[in-house]
PDB file of N, CA and C in Angstrom:
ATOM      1  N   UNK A   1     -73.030 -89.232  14.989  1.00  0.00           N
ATOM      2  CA  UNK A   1     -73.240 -89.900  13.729  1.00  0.00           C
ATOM      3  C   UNK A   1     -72.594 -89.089  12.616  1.00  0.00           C
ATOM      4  N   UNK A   2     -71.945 -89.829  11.342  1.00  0.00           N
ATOM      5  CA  UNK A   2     -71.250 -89.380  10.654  1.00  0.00           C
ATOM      6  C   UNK A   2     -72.360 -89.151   9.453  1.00  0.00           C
ATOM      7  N   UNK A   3     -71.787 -88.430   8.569  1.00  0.00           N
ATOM      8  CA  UNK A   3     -72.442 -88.467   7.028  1.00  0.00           C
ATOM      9  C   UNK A   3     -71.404 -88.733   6.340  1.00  0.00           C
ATOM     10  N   UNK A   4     -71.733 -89.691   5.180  1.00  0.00           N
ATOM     11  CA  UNK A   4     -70.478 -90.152   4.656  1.00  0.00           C
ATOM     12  C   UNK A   4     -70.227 -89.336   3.287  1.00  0.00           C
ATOM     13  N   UNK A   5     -71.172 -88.397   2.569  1.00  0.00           N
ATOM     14  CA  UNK A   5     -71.130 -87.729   1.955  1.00  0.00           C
ATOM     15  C   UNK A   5     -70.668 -88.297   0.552  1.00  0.00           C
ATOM     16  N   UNK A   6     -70.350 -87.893  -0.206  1.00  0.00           N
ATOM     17  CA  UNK A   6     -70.145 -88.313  -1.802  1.00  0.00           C
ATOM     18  C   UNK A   6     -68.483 -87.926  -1.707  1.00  0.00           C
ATOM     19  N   UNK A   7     -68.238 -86.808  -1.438  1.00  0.00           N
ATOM     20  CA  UNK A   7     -66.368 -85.731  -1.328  1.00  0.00           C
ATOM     21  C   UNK A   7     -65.591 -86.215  -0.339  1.00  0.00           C
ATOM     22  N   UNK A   8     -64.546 -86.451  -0.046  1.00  0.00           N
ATOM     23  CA  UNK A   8     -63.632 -86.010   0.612  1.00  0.00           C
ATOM     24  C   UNK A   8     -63.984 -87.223   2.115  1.00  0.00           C
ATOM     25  N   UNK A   9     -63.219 -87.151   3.353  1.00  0.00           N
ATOM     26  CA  UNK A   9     -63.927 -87.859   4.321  1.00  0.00           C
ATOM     27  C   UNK A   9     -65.095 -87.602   5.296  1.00  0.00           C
ATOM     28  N   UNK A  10     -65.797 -88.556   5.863  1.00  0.00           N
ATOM     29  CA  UNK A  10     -67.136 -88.222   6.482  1.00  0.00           C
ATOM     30  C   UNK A  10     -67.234 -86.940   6.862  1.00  0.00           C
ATOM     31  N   UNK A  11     -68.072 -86.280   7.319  1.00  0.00           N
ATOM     32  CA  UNK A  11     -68.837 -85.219   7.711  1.00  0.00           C
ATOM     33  C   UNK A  11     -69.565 -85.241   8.710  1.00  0.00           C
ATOM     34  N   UNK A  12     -69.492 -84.523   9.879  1.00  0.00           N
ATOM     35  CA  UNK A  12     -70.746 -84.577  10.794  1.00  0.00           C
ATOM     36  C   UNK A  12     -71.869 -84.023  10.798  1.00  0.00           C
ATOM     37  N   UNK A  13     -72.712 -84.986  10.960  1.00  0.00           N
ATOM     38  CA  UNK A  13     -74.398 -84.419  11.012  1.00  0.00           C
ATOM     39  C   UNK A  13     -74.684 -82.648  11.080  1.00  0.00           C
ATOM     40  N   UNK A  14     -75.155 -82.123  10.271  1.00  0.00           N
ATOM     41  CA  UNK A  14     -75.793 -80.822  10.829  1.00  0.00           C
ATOM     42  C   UNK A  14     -76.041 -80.813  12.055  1.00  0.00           C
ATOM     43  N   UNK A  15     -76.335 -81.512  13.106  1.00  0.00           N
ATOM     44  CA  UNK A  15     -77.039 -81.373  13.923  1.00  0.00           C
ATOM     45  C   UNK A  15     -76.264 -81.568  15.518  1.00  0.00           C
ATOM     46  N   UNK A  16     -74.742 -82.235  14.504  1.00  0.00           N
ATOM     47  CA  UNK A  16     -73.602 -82.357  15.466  1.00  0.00           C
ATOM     48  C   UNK A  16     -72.811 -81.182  14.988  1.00  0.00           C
ATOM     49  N   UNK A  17     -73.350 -80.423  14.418  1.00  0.00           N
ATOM     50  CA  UNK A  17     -71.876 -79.055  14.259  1.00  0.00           C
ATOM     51  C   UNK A  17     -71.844 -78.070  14.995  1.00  0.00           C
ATOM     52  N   UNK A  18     -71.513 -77.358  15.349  1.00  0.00           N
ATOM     53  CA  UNK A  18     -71.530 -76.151  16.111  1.00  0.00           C
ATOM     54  C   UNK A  18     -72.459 -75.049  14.951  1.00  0.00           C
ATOM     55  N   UNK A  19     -73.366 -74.487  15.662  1.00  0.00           N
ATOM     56  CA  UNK A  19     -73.883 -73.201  15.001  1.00  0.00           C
ATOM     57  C   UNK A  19     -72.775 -72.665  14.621  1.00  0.00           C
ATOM     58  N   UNK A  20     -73.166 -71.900  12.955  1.00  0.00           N
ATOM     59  CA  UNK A  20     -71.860 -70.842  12.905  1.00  0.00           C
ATOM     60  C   UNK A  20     -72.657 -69.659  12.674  1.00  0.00           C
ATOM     61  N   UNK A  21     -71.907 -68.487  13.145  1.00  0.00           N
ATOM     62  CA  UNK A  21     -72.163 -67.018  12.873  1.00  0.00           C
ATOM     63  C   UNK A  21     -72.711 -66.573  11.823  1.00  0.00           C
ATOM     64  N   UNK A  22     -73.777 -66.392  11.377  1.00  0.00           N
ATOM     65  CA  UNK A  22     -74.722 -65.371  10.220  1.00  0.00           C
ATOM     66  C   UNK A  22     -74.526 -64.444   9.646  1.00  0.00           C
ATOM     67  N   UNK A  23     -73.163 -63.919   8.675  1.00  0.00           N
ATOM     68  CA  UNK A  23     -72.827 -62.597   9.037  1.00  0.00           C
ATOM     69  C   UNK A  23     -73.870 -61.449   8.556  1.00  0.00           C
ATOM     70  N   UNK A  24     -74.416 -60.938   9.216  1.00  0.00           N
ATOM     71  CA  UNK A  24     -75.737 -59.496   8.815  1.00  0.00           C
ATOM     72  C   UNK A  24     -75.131 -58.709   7.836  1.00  0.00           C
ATOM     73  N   UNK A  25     -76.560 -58.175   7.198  1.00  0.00           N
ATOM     74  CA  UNK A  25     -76.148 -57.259   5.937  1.00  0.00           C
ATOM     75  C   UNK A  25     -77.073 -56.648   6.295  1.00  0.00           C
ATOM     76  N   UNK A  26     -76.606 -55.484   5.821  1.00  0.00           N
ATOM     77  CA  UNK A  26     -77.375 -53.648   6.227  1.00  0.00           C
ATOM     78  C   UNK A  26     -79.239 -54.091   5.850  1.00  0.00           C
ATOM     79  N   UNK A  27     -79.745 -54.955   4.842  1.00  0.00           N
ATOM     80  CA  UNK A  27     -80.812 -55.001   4.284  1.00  0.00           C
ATOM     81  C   UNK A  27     -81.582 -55.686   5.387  1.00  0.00           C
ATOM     82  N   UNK A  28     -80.911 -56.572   6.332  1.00  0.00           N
ATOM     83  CA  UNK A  28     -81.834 -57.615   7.375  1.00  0.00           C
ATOM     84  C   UNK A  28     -82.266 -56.350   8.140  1.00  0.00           C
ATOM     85  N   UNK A  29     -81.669 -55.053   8.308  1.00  0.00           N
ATOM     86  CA  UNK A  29     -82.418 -54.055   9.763  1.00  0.00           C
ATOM     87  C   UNK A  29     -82.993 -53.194   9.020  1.00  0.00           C
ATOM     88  N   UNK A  30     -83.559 -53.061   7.781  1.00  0.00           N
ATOM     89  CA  UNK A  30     -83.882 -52.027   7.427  1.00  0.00           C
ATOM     90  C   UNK A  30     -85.472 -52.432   7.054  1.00  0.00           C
ATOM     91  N   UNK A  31     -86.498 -51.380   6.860  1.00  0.00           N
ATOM     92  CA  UNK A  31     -88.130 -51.629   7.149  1.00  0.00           C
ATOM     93  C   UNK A  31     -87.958 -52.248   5.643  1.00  0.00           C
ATOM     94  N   UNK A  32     -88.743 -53.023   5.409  1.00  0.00           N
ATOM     95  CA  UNK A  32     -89.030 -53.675   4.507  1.00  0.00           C
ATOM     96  C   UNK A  32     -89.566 -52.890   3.286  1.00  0.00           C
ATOM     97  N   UNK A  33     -89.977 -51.695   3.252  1.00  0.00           N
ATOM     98  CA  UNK A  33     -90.691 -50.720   2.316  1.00  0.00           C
ATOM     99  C   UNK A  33     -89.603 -49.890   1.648  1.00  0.00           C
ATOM    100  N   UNK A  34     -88.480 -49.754   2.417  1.00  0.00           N
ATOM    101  CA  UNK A  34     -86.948 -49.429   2.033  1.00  0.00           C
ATOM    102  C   UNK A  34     -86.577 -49.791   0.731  1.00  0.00           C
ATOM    103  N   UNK A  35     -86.923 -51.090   1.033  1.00  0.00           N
ATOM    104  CA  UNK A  35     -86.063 -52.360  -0.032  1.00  0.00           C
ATOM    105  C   UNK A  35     -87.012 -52.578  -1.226  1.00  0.00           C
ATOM    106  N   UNK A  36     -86.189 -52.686  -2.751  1.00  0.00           N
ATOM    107  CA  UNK A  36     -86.651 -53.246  -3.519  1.00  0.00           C
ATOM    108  C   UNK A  36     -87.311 -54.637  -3.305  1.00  0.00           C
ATOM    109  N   UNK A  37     -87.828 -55.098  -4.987  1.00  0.00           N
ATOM    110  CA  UNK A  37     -89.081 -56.227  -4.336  1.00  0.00           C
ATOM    111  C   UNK A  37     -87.444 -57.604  -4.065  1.00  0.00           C
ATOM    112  N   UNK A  38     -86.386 -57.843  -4.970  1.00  0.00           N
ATOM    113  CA  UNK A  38     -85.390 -58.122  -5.453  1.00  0.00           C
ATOM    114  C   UNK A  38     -84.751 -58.411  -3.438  1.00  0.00           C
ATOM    115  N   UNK A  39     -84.267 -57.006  -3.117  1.00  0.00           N
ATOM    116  CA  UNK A  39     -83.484 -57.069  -2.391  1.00  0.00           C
ATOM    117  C   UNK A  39     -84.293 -57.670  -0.803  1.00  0.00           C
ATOM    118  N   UNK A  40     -86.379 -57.432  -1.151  1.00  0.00           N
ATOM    119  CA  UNK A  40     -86.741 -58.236   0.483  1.00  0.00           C
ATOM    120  C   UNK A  40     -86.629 -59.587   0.384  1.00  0.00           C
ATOM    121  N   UNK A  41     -86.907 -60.004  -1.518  1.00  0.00           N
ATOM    122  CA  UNK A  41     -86.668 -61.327  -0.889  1.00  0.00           C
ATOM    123  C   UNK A  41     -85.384 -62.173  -0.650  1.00  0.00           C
ATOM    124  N   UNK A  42     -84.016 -61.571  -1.123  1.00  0.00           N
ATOM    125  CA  UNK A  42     -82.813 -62.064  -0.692  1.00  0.00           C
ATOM    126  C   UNK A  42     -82.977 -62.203   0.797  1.00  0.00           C
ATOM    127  N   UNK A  43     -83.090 -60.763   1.446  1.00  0.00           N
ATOM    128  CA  UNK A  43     -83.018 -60.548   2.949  1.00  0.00           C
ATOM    129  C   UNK A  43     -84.229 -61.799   3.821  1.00  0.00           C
ATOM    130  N   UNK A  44     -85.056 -62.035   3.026  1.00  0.00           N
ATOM    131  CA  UNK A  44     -86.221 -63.020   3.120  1.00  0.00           C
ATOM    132  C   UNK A  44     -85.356 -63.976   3.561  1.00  0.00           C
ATOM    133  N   UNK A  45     -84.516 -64.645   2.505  1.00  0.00           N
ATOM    134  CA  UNK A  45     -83.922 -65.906   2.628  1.00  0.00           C
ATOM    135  C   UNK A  45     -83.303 -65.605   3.035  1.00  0.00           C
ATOM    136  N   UNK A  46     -82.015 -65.072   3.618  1.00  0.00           N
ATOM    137  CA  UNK A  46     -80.989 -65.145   4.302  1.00  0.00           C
ATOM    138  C   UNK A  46     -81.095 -65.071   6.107  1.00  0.00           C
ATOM    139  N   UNK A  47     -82.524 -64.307   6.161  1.00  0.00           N
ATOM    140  CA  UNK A  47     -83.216 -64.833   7.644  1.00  0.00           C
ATOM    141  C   UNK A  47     -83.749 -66.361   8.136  1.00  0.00           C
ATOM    142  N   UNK A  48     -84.064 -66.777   6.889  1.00  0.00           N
ATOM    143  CA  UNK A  48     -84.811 -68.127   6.729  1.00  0.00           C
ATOM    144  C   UNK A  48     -83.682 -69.144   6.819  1.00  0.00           C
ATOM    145  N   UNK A  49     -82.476 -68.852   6.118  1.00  0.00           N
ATOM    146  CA  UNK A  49     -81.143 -69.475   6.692  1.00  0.00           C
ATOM    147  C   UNK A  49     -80.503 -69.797   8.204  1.00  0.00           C
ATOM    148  N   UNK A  50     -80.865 -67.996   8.213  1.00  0.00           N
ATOM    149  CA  UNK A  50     -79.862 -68.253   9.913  1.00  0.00           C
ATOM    150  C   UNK A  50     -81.789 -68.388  10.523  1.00  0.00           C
ATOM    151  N   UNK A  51     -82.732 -68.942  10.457  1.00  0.00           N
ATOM    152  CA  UNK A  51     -83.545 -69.911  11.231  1.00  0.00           C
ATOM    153  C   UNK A  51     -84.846 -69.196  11.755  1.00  0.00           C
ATOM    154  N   UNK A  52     -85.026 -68.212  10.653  1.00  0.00           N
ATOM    155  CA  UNK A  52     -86.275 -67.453  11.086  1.00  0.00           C
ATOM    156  C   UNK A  52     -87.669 -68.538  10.594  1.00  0.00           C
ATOM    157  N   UNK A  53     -88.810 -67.725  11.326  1.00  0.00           N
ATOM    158  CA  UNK A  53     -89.825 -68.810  10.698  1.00  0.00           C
ATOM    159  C   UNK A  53     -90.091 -68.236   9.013  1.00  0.00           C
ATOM    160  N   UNK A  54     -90.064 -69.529   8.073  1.00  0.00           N
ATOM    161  CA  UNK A  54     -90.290 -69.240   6.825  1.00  0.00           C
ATOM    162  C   UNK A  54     -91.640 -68.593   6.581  1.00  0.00           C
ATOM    163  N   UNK A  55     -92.771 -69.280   7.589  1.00  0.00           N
ATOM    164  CA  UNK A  55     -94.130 -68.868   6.825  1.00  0.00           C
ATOM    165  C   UNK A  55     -94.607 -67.456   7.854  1.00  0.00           C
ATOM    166  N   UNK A  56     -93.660 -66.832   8.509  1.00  0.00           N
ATOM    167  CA  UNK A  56     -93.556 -65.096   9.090  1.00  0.00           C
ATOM    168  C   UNK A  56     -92.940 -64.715   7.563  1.00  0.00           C
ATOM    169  N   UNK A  57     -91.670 -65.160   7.651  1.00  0.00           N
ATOM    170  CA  UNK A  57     -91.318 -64.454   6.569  1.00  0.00           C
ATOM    171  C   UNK A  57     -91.620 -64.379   4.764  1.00  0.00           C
ATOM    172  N   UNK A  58     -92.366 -65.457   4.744  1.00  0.00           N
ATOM    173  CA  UNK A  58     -93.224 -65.165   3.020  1.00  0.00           C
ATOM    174  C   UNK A  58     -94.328 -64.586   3.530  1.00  0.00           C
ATOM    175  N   UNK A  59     -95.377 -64.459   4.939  1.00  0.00           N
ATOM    176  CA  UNK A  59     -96.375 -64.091   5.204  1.00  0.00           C
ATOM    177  C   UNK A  59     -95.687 -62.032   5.211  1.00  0.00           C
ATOM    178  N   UNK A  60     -94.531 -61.589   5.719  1.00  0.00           N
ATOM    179  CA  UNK A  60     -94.336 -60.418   5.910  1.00  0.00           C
ATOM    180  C   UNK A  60     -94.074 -60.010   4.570  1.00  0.00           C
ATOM    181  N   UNK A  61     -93.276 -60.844   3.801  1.00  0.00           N
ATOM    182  CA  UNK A  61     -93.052 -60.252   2.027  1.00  0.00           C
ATOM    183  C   UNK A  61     -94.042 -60.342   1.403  1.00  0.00           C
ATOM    184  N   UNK A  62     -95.122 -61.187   1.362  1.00  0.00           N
ATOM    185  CA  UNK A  62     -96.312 -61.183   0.152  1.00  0.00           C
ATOM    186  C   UNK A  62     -97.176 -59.669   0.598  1.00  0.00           C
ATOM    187  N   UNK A  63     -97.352 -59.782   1.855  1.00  0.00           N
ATOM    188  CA  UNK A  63     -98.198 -58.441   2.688  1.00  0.00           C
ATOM    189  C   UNK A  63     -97.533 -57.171   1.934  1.00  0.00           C
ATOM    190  N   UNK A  64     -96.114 -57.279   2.249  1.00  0.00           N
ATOM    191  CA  UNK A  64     -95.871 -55.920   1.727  1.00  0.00           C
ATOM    192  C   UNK A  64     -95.804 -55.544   0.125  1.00  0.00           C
ATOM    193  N   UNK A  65     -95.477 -56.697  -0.065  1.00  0.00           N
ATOM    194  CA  UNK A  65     -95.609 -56.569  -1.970  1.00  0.00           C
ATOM    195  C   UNK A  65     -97.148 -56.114  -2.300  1.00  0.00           C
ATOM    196  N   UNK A  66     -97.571 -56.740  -1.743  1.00  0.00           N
ATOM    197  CA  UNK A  66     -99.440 -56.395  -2.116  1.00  0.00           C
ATOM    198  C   UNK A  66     -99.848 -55.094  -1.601  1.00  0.00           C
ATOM    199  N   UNK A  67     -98.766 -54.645  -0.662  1.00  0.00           N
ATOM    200  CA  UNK A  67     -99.682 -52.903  -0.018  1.00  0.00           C
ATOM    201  C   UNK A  67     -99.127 -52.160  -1.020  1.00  0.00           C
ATOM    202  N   UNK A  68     -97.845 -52.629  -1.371  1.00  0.00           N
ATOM    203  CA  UNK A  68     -97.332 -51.607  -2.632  1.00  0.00           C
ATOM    204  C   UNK A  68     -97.848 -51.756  -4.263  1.00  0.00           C
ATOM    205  N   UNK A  69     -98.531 -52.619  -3.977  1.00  0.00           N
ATOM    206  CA  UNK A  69     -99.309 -52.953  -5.287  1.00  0.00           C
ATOM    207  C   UNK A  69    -100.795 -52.330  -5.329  1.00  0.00           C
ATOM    208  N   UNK A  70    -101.580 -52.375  -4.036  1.00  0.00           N
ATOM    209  CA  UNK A  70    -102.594 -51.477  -3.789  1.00  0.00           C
ATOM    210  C   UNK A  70    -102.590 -50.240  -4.492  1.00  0.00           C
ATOM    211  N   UNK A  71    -100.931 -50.077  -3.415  1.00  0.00           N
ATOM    212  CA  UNK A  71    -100.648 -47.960  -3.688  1.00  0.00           C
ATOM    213  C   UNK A  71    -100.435 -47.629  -4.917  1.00  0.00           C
ATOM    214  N   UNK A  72     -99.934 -48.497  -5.891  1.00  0.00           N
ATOM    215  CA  UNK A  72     -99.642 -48.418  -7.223  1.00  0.00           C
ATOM    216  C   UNK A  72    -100.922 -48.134  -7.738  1.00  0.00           C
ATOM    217  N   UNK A  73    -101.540 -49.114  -7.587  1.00  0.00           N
ATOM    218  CA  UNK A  73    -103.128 -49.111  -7.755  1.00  0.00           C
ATOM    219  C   UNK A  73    -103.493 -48.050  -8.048  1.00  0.00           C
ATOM    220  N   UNK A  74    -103.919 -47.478  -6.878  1.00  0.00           N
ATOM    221  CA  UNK A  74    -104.321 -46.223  -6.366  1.00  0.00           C
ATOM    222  C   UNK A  74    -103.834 -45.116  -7.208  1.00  0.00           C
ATOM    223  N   UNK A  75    -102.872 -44.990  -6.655  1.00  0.00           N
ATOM    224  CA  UNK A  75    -102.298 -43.832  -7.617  1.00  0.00           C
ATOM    225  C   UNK A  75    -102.982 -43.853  -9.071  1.00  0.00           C
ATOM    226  N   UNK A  76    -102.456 -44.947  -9.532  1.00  0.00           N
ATOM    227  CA  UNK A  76    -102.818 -44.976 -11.394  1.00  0.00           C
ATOM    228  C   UNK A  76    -104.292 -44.488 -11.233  1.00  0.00           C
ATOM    229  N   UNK A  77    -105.065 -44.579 -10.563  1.00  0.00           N
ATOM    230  CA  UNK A  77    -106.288 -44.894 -10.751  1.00  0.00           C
ATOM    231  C   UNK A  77    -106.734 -43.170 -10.273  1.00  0.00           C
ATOM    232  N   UNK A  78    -105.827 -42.903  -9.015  1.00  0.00           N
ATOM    233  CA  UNK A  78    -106.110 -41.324  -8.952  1.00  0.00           C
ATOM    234  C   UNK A  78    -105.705 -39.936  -9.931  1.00  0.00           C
ATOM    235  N   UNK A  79    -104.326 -40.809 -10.627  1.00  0.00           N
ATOM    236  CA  UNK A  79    -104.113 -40.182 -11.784  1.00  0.00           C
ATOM    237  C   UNK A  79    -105.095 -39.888 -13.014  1.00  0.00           C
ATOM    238  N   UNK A  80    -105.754 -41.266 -13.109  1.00  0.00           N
ATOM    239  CA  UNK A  80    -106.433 -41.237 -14.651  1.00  0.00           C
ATOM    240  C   UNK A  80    -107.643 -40.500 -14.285  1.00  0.00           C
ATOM    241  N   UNK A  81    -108.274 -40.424 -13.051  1.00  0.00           N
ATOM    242  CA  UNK A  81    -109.328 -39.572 -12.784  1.00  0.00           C
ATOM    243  C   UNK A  81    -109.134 -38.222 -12.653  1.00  0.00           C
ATOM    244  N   UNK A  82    -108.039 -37.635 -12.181  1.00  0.00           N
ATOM    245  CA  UNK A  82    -107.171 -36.649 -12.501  1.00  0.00           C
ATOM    246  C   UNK A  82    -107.375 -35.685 -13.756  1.00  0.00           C
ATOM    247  N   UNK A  83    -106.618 -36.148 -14.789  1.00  0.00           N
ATOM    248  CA  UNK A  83    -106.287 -36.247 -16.091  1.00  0.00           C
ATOM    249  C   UNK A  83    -108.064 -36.382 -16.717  1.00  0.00           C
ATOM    250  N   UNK A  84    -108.715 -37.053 -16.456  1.00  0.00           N
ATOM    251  CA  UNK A  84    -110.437 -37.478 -17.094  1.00  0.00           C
ATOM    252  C   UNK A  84    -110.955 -35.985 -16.536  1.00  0.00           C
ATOM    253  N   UNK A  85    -111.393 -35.169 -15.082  1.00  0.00           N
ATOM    254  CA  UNK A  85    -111.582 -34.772 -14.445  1.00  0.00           C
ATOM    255  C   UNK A  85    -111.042 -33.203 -15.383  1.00  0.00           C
ATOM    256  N   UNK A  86    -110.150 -32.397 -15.735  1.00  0.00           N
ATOM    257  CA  UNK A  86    -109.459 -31.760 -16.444  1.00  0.00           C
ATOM    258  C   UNK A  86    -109.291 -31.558 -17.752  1.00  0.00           C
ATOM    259  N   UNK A  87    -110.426 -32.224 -18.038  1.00  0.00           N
ATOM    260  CA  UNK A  87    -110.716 -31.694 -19.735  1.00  0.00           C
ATOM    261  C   UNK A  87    -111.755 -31.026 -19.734  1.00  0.00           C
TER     262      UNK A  87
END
C-alpha cells in the first residue's frame, strides 16, 4: 500500500520500508547519572525512535531526575544544619 502524501510521488507505508540504521551517539551507552537533565532526555528520545519502550524510558528518566533531586535535597538540608550547628 502506497501513501500518497501531500510532496512529490507516493510513498510507501512505514510499515513497507525497510528498517533503517539508528546511528548511536556516545550518550545512548553512558549511565544515565553521567548525563545532564538536557542531554537524558534527548538520549530518552532518540531510543524511543529507534523503538525502545517509551513508558521504560520516561519511567528510567523521571526515577533518576528525582534521586538527583532527593540528593540535592539532602545536601542543602545537610548543609544548613551544618552551618546552624557551628555558631
Amino acid at each position: 500500500m502506497a501513501d500518497p502524501g501531500t510532496d512529490g510521488p507516493p510513498q510507501p507505508a512505514p510499515r513497507d520500508r525497510p528498517p533503517q540504521p539508528v546511528p548511536r551517539d556516545p550518550e545512548d551507552d553512558m549511565p544515565l547519572a553521567e548525563l545532564d537533565a538536557r542531554a537524558r532526555a534527548d538520549a530518552a528520545l532518540r531510543r524511543i525512535r529507534a523503538g525502545a519502550d517509551p513508558a521504560r524510558e520516561a519511567f528510567d528518566l523521571a526515577n533518576t531526575m528525582n534521586d538527583e533531586t532527593v540528593g540535592r535535597l539532602t545536601n542543602a538540608v545537610r548543609r544548613f544544619f551544618r552551618r546552624s550547628s557551628g555558631r
